[in-house]
Protein backbone atom coordinates (compact mmCIF):
# COMPACT_ATOMS: atom_id res chain seq x y z
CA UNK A 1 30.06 3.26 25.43
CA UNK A 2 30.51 5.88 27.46
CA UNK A 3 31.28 8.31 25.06
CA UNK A 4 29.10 11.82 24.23
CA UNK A 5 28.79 10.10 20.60
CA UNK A 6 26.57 7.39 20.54
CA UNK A 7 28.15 4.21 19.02
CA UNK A 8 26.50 1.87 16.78
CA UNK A 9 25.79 -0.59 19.76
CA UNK A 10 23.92 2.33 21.43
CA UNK A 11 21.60 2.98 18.43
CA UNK A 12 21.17 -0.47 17.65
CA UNK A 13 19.87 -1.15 21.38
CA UNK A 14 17.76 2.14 21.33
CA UNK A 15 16.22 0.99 17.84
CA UNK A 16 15.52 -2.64 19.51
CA UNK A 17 14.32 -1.36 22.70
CA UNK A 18 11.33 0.98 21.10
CA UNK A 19 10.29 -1.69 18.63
CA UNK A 20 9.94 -4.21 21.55
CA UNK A 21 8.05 -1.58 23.66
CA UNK A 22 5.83 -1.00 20.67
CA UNK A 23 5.42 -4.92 20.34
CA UNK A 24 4.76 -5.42 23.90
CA UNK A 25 1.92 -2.92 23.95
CA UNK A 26 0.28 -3.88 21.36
CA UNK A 27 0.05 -7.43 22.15
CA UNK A 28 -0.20 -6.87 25.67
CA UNK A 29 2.35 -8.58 26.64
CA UNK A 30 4.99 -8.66 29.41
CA UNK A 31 8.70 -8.90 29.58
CA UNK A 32 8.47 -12.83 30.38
CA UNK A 33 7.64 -13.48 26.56
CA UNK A 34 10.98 -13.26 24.73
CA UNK A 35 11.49 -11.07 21.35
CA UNK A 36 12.14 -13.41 18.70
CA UNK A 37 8.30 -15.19 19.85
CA UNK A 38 6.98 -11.09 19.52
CA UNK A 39 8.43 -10.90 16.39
CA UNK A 40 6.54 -14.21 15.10
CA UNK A 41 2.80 -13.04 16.80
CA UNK A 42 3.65 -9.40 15.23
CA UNK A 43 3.71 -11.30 11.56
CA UNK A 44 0.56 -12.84 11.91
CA UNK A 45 -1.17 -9.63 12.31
CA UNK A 46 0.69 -7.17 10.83
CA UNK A 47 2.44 -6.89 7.12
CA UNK A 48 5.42 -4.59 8.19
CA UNK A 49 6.32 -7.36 10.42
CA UNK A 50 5.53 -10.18 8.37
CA UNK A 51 7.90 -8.84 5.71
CA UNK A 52 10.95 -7.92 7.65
CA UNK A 53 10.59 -10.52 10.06
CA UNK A 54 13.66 -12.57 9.19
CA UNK A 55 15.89 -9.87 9.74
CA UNK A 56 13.73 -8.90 12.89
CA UNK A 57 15.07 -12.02 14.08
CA UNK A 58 18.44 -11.58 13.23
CA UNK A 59 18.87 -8.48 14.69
CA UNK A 60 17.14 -10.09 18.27
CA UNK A 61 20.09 -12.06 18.59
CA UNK A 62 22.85 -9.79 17.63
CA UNK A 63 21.04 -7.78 20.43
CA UNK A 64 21.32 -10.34 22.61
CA UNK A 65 25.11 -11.06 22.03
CA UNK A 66 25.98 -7.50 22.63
CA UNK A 67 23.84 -7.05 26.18
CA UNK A 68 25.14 -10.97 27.04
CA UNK A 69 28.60 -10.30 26.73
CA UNK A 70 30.75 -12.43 28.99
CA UNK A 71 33.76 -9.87 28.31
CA UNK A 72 32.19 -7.17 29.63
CA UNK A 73 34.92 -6.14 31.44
CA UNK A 74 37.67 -6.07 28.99
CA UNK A 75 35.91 -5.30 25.95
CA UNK A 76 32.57 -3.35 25.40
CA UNK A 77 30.67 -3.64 22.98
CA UNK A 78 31.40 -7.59 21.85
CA UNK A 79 29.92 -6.66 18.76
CA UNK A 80 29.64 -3.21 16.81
CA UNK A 81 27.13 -3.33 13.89
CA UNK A 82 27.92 -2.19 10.82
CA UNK A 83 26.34 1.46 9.72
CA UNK A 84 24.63 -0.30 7.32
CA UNK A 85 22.83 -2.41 9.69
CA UNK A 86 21.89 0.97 11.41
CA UNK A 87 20.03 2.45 8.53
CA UNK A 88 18.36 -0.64 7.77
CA UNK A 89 17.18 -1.30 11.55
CA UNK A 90 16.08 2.62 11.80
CA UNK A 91 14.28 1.79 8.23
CA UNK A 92 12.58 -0.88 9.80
CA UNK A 93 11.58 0.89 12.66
CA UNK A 94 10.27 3.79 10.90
CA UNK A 95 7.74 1.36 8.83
CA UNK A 96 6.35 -0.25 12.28
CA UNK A 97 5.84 2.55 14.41
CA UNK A 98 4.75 5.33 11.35
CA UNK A 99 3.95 3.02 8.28
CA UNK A 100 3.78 5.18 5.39
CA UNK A 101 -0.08 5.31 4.58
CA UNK A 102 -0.76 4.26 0.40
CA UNK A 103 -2.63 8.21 0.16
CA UNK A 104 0.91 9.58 0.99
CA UNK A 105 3.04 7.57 -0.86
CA UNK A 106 2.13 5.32 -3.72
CA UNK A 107 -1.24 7.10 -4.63
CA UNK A 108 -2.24 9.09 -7.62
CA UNK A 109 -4.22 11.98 -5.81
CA UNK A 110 -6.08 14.77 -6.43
CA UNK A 111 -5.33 17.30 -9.26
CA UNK A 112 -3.38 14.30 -10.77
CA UNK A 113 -5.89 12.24 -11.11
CA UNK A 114 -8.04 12.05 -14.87
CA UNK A 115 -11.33 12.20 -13.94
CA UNK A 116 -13.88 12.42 -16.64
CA UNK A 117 -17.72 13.25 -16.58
CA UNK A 118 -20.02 11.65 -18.36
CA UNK A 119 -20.59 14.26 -21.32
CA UNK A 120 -17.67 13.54 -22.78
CA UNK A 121 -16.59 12.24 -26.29
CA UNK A 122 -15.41 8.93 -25.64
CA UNK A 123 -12.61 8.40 -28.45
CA UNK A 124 -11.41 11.84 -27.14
CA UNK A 125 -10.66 9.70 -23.52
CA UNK A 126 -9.79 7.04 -25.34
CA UNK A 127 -7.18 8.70 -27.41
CA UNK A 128 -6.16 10.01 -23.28
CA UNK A 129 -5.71 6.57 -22.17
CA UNK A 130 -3.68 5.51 -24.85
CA UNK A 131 -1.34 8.40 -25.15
CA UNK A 132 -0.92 8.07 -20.91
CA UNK A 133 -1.26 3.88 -20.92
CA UNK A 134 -4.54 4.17 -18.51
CA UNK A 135 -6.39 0.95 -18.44
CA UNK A 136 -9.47 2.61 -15.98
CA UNK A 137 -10.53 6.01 -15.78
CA UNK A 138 -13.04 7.36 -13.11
CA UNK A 139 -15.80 8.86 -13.83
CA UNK A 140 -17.55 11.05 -11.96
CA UNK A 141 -20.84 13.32 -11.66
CA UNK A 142 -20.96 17.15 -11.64
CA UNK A 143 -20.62 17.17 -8.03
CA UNK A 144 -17.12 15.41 -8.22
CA UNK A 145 -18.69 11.98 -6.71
CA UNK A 146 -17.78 8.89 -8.11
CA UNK A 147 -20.20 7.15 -10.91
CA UNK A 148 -18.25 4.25 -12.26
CA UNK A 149 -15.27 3.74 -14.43
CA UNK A 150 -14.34 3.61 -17.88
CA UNK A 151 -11.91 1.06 -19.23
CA UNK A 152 -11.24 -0.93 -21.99
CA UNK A 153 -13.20 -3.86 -21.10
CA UNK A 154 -15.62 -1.33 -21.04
CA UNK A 155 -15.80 -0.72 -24.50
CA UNK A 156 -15.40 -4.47 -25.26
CA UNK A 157 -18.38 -5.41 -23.44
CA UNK A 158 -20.73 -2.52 -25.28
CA UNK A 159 -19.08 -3.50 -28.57
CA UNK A 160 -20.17 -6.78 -28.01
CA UNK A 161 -23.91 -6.14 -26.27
CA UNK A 162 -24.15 -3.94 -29.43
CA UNK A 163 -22.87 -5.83 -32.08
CA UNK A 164 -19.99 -4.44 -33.11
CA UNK A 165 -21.29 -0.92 -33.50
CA UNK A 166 -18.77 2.06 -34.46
CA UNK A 167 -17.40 3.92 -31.79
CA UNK A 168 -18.49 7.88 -33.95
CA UNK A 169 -16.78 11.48 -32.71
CA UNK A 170 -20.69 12.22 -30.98
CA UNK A 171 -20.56 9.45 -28.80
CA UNK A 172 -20.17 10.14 -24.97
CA UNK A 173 -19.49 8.49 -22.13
CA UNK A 174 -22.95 8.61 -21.15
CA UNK A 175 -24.00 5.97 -23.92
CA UNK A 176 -22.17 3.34 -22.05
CA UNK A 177 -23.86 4.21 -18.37
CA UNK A 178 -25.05 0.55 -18.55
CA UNK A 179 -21.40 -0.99 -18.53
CA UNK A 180 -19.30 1.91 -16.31
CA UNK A 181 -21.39 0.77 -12.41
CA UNK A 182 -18.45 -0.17 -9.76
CA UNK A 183 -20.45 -3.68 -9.89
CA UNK A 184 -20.87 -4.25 -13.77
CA UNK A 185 -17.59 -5.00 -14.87
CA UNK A 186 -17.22 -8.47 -16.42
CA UNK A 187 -13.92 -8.82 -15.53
CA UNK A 188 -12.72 -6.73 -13.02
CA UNK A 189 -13.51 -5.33 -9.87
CA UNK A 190 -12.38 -2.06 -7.94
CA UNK A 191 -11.73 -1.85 -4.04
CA UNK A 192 -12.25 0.89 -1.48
CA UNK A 193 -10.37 2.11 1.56
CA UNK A 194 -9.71 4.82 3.68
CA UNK A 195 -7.40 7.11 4.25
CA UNK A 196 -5.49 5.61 7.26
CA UNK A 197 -5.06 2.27 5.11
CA UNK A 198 -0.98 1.78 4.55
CA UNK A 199 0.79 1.24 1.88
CA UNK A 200 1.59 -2.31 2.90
CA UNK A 201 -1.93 -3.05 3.07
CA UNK A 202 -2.69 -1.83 -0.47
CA UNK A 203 0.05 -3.99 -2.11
CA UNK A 204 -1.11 -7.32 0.00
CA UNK A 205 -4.70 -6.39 -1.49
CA UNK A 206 -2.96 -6.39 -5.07
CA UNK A 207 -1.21 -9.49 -4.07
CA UNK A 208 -4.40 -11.62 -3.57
CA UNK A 209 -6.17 -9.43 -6.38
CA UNK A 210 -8.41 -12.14 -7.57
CA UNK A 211 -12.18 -12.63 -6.78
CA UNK A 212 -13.49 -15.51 -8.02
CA UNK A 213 -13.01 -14.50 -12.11
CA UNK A 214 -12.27 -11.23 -11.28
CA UNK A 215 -9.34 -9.45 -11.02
CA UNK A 216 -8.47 -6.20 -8.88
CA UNK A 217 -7.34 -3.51 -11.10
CA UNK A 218 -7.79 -0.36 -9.26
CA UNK A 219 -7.91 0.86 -5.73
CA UNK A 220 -9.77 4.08 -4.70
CA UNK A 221 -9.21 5.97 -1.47
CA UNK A 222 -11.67 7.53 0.26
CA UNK A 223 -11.75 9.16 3.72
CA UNK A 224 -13.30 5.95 5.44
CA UNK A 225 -13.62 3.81 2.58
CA UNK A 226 -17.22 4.25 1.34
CA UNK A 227 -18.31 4.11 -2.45
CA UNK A 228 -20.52 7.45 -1.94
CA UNK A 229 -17.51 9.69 -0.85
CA UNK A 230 -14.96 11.83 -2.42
CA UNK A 231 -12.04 10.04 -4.64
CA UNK A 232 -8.92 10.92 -2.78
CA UNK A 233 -6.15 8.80 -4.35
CA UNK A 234 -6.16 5.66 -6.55
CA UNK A 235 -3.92 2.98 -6.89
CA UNK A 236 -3.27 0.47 -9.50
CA UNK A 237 -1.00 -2.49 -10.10
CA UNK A 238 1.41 -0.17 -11.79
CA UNK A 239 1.80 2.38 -9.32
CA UNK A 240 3.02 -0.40 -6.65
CA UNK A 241 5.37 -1.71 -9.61
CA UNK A 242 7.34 2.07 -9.54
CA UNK A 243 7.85 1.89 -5.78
């Protein structure tokens, strides 16, 4: 291995090496405690770990037949992963020590984001959310901070709290104020976190998306996660589903 050109063993052991540094310090531990018992504390507290921790494992012991190679002498390296393997380990280590955050890369943000006020005509959003599939819509105040959200069990529950009365071209989304509150959904609740939260995170939080009859159906982000700050992103069930 001597070579100018790094072989495979090389970036294999360089790729194991910095994810067991980054292990170590953040468990605090030293180099008595062996890797494969790192990798198994790591997936107890974090998701990147918990998800690729089966071939974290694998990967400890091909290290350790290529460093423990009792034919050292006459052949070097025992074992020469594949370039697959290479991609896949540098994938890995990518995740752990720069997880992509969910603002970055499975969030709707900004611009691209339908926001409505509360002035407008609701079959005009409704005829948006059909035409684009949305099942919740934001809605926000003339300041651009968040009010509640519109959604179809929205419309169900004022249709039913008002007997069945027509939905007419002059009604806005202000005449259902009393259904579109974060907290007076029926059916369906919303989270919020911050900006720093990772993608990983957001699609565990989707995973376990029910409270108690309740189920999770949108995600804002905001920069630390409060109700009474500006919508960054969203993310909903579908928008883990294309990633």
């Amino acid at each position: 291995m001597g070579n100018n050109v790094k072989s495979n063993a090389e970036k294999f052991l360089t790729i194991y090496n910095e994810i067991d540094r980054h292990m170590r310090k953040a468990l605090d531990e030293n180099e008595r405690t062996g890797n494969v018992d790192l990798i198994k504390k790591m997936a107890k507290r974090d998701k990147v770990f918990d998800e690729y921790k089966d071939e974290l494992m694998l990967f400890s012991r091909l290290r350790n037949a290529i460093i423990h190679n009792p034919y050292n002498a006459d052949i070097d390296p025992i074992a020469e992963p594949h370039d697959k393997i290479i991609v896949k380990y540098s994938k890995i280590r990518d995740e752990i020590l720069n997880p992509p955050l969910a603002l970055e890369s499975i969030a709707v943000k900004g611009k691209n984001i339908y926001f409505i006020t509360q002035n407008e005509s609701v079959l005009d959003v409704m005829t948006v959310m059909k035409d684009n599939n949305y099942a919740n819509v934001p809605v926000v105040d003339s300041l651009g901070m968040l009010v509640g959200v519109f959604s179809k069990n929205t419309v169900f529950s004022y249709m039913v709290e008002n007997e069945g009365v027509q939905i007419k071209r002059d009604t806005k989304i202000n005449d259902f104020k009393e259904f579109i509150p974060i907290n007076k959904h029926e059916n369906e609740f919303f989270a919020f976190v911050s900006r720093r939260t990772t993608a990983v995170e957001v699609e565990d939080m989707f995973k376990k998306r029910l409270q108690g009859k309740k189920k999770l159906t949108l995600i804002f982000i905001t920069e630390t996660g409060k109700v009474r700050e500006k919508v960054l992103g969203i993310v909903t069930p579908w928008d883990i589903a294309l990633n």
